[in-house]
Protein backbone atom coordinates (compact mmCIF):
# COMPACT_ATOMS: atom_id res chain seq x y z
CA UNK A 1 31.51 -31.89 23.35
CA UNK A 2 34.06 -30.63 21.58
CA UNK A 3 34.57 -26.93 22.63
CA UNK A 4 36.07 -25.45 25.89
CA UNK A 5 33.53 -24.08 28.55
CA UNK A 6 30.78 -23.91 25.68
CA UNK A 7 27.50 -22.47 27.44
CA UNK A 8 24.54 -21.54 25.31
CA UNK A 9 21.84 -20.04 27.68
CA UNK A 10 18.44 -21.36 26.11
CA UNK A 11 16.16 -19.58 29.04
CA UNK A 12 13.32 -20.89 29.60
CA UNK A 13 13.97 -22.93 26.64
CA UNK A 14 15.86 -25.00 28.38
CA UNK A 15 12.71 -26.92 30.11
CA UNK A 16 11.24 -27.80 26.97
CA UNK A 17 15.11 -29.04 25.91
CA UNK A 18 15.97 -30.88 28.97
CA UNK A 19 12.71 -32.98 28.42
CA UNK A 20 13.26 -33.68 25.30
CA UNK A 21 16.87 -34.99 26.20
CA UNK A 22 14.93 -37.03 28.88
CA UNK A 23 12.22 -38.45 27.05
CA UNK A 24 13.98 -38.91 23.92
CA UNK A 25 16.60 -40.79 25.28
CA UNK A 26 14.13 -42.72 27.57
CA UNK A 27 12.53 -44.00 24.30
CA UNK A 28 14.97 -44.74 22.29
CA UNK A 29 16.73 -47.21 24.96
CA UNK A 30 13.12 -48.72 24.89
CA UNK A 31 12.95 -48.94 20.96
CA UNK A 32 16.63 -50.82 21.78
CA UNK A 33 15.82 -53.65 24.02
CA UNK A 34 14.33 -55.86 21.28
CA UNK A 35 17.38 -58.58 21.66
CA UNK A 36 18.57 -60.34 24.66
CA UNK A 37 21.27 -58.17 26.25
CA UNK A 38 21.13 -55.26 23.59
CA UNK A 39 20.03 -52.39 25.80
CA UNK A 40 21.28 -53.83 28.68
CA UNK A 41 24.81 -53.67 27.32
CA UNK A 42 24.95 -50.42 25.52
CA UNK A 43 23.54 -49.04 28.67
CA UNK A 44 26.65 -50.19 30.37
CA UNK A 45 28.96 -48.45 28.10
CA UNK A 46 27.03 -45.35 28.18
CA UNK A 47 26.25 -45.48 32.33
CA UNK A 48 30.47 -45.92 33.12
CA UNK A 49 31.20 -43.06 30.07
CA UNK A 50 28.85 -40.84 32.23
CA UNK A 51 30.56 -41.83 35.55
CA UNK A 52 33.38 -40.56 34.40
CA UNK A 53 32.34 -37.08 32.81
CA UNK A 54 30.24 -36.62 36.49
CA UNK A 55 33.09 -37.71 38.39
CA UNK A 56 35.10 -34.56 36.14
CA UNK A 57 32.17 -31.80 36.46
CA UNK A 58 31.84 -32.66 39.97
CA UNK A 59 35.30 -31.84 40.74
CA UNK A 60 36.64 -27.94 40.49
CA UNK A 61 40.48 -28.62 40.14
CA UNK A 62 40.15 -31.79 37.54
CA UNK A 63 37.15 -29.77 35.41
CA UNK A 64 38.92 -26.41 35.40
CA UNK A 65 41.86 -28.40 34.18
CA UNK A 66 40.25 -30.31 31.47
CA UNK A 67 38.38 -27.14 30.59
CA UNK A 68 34.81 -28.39 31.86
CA UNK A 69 32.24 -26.57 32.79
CA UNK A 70 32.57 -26.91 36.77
CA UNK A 71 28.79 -28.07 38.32
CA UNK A 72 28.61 -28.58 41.92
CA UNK A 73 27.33 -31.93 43.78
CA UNK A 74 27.42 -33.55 40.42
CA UNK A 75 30.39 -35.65 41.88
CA UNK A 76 28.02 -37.74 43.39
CA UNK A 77 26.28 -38.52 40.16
CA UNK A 78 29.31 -41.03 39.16
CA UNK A 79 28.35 -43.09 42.13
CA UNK A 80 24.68 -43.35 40.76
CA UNK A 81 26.04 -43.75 37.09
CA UNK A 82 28.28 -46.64 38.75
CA UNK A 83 25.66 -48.43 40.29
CA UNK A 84 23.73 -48.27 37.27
CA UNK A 85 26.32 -50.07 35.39
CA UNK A 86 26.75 -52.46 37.83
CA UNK A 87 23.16 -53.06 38.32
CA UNK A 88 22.66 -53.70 34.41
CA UNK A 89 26.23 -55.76 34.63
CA UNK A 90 24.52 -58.23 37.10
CA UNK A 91 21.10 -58.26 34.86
CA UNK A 92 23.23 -58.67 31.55
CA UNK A 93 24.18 -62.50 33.55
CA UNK A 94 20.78 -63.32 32.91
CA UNK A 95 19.64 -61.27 30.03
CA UNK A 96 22.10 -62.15 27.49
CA UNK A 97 21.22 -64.70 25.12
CA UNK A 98 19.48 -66.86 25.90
CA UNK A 99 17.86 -64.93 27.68
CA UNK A 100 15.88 -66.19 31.29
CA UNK A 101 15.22 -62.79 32.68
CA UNK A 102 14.01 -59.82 30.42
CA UNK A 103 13.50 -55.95 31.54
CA UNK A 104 10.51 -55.11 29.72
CA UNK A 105 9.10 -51.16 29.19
CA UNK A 106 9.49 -50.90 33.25
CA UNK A 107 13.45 -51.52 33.15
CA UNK A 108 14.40 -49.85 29.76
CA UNK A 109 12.08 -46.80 30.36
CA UNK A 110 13.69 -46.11 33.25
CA UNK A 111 17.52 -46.77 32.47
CA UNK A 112 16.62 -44.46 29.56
CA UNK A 113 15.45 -41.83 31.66
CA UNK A 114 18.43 -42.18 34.17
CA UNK A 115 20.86 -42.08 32.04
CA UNK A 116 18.79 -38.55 30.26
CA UNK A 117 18.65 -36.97 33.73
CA UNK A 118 22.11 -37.40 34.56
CA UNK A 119 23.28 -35.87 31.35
CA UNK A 120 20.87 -33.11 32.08
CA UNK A 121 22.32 -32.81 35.60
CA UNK A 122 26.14 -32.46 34.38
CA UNK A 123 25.33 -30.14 31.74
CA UNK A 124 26.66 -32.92 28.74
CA UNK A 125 23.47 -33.52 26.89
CA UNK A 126 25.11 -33.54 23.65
CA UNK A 127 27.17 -36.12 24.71
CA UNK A 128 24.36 -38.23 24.92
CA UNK A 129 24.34 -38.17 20.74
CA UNK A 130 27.82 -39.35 20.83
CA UNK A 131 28.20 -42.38 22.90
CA UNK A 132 24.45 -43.18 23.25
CA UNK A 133 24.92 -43.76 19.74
CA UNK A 134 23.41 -47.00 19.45
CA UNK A 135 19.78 -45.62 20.94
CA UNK A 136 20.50 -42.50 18.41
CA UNK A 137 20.51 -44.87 15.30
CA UNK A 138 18.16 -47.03 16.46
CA UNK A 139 15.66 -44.44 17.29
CA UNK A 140 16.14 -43.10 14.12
CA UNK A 141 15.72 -45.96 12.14
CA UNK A 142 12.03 -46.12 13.29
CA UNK A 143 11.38 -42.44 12.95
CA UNK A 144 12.78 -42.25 9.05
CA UNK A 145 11.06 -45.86 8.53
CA UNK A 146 7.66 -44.34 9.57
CA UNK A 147 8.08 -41.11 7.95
CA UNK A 148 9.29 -42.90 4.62
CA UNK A 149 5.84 -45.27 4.90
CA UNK A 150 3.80 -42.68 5.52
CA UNK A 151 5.53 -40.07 2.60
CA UNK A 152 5.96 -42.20 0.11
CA UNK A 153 4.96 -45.54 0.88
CA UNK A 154 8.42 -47.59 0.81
CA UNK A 155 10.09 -48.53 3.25
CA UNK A 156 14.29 -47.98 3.91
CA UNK A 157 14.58 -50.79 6.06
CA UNK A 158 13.24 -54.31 6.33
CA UNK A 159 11.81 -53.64 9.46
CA UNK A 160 12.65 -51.13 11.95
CA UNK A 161 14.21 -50.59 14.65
CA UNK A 162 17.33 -51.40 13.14
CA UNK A 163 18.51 -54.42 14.67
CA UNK A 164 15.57 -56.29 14.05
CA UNK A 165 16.50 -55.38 9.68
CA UNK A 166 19.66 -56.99 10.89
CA UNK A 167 18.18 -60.33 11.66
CA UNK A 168 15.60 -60.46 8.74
CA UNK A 169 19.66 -59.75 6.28
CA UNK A 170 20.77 -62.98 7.84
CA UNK A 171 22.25 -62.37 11.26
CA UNK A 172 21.84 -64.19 13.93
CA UNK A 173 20.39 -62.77 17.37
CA UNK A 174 24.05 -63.13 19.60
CA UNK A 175 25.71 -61.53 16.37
CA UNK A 176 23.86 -58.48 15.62
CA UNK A 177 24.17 -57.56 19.87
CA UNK A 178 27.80 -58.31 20.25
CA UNK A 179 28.58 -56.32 17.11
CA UNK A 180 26.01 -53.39 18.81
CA UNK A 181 27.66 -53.55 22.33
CA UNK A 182 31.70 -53.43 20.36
CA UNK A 183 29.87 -50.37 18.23
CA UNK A 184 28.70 -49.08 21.81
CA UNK A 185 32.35 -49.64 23.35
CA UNK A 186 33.73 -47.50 20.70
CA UNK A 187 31.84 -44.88 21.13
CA UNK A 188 31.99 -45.14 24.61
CA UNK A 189 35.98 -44.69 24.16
CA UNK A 190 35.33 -42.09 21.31
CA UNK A 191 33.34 -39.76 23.66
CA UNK A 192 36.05 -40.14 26.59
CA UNK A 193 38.48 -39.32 23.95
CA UNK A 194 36.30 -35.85 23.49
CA UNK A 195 37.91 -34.77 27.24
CA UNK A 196 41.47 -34.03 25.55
CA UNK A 197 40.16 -33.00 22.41
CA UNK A 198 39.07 -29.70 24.33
């Protein structure tokens, strides 16, 4: 994200990577939605951050500007990234806490895997570290937790995934996902920030 026209050509490499992206970051919003309105929210951040970038690689004058690489028809992907956010906006009514309606594997699985396609799509699968942040840690969290158990047989957290050892320190459910989704919102703004960095 933070080099001009960078293109590393994997070959066919690039099918095994482009799953990865997909099902990684499909996951890892799953391992997220453990509070009311966590996932939901973070996904907005990310979903409008990703409108943007598709908006810019979809556009030849505004990406050869910015010094993006250029990648046809992937205007249209801002409009998908948009209704995403909205869609999740409208759920987040009724998902935050308490929370009456709750996405389950179906809905997180699936916003994961959106937003992993469309970052596969505009060629910014890096990105996805950066302001999918939140599903990065939290992802993590679990996978060091686990390895840690299984290693040497302590745990690093209290529990994993992460926001859950935030409630067993103290905080309380609303806390620990407003603090998430203002964590999410800088990133969000940090990753946007990455377009005049280049």
């Amino acid at each position: 994200p933070f080099f001009k026209n960078l293109v590393v050509n994997l070959g066919l490499f690039y099918i095994l990577f482009a799953v990865i992206v997909i099902v990684g970051s499909s996951n890892a919003v799953n391992l997220t939605d453990g509070l009311d309105g966590l996932a939901v929210g973070c996904i907005i951040m990310v979903a409008l951050t990703y409108s943007v970038f598709s908006y810019i690689t979809g556009h030849a004058n505004i990406s050869s500007y910015l010094q993006i690489n250029y990648v046809p028809g992937s205007g249209e992907l801002a409009v998908f990234c948009a209704n995403i956010a909205g869609a999740a906006l409208g759920f987040l009514w009724f998902n935050a806490y308490p929370a009456q309606v709750f996405m389950g594997d179906t809905g997180s699985l699936s916003l994961g895997g959106a937003v992993g396609i469309v970052a596969v799509l505009i060629k910014k699968e890096l990105l996805l570290l950066l302001v999918g942040g939140i599903f990065v840690a939290e992802a993590l969290s679990v996978i060091l937790q686990v390895a840690s158990f299984k290693l040497r047989k302590k745990r690093i957290f209290l529990v994993a995934p992460l926001h859950h050892h935030f409630q067993l320190r103290g905080l309380s459910e609303s806390k620990v996902t407003v603090r998430f989704w203002i964590i999410a919102a800088i990133l969000a703004f940090l990753t946007l920030a990455t377009l005049k960095l280049r």
